[in-house]
Protein backbone atom coordinates (compact mmCIF):
# COMPACT_ATOMS: atom_id res chain seq x y z
CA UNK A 1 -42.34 -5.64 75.13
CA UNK A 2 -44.20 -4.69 72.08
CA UNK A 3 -44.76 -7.69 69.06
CA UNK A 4 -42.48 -5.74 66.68
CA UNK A 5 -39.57 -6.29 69.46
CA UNK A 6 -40.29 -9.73 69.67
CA UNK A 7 -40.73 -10.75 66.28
CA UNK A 8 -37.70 -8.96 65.37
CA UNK A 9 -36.01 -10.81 67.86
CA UNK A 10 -37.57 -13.98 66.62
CA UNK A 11 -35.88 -13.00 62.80
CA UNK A 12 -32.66 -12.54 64.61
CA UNK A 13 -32.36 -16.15 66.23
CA UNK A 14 -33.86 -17.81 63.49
CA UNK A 15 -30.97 -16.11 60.93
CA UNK A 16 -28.30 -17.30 63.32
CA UNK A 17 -29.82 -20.54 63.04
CA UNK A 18 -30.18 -21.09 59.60
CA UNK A 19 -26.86 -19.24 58.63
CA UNK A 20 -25.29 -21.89 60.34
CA UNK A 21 -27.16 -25.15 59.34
CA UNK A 22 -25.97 -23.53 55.87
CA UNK A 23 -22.69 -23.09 56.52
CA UNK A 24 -22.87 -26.93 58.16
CA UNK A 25 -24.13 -28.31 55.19
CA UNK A 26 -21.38 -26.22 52.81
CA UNK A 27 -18.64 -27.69 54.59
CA UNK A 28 -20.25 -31.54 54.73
CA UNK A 29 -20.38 -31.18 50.76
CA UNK A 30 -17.63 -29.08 50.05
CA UNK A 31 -14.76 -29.63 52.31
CA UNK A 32 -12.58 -27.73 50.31
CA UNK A 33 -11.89 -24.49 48.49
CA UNK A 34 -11.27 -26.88 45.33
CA UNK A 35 -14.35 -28.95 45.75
CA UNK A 36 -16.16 -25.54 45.73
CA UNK A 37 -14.52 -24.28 42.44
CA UNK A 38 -15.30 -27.85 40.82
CA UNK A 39 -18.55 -27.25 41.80
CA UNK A 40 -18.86 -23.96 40.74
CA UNK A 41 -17.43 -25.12 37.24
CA UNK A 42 -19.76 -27.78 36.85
CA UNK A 43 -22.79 -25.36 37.38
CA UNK A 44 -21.35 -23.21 35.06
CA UNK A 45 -21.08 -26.11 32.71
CA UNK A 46 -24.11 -26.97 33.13
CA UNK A 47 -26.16 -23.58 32.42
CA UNK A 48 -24.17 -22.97 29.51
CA UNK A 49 -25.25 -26.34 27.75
CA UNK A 50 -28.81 -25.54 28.89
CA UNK A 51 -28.72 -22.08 27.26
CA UNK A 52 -26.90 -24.12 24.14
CA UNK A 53 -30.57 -25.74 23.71
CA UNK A 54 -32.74 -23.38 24.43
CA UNK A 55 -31.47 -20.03 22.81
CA UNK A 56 -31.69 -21.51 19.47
CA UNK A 57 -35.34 -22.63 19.56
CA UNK A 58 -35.97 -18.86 20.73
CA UNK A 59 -34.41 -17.28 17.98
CA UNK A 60 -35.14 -20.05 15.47
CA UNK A 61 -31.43 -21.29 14.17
């Protein structure tokens, strides 16, 4: 077998691999579908009180 085989079989395992130790680590946090939308919420939160700060030193108000 030629390299380009084997590393694209490498890419393939190592996807599988990581996909999953994601998906592991999703679950562990965020059980459930409302633990996700909290969390989702409180990122949102969050980047709008960031841009709160920031977009008036940019445009000087």
């Amino acid at each position: 077998m030629g390299y380009r085989n084997r590393q694209h079989r490498w890419q393939k395992l190592k996807m599988i691999v990581l996909r999953s130790k994601v998906g592991d680590v999703s679950r562990a946090v965020f059980p459930t579908a409302k633990e996700k939308f909290n969390a989702f919420l409180a990122v949102a939160g969050l980047l709008s009180a960031i841009a709160a700060v920031i977009v008036p030193v940019f445009t000087g108000d």
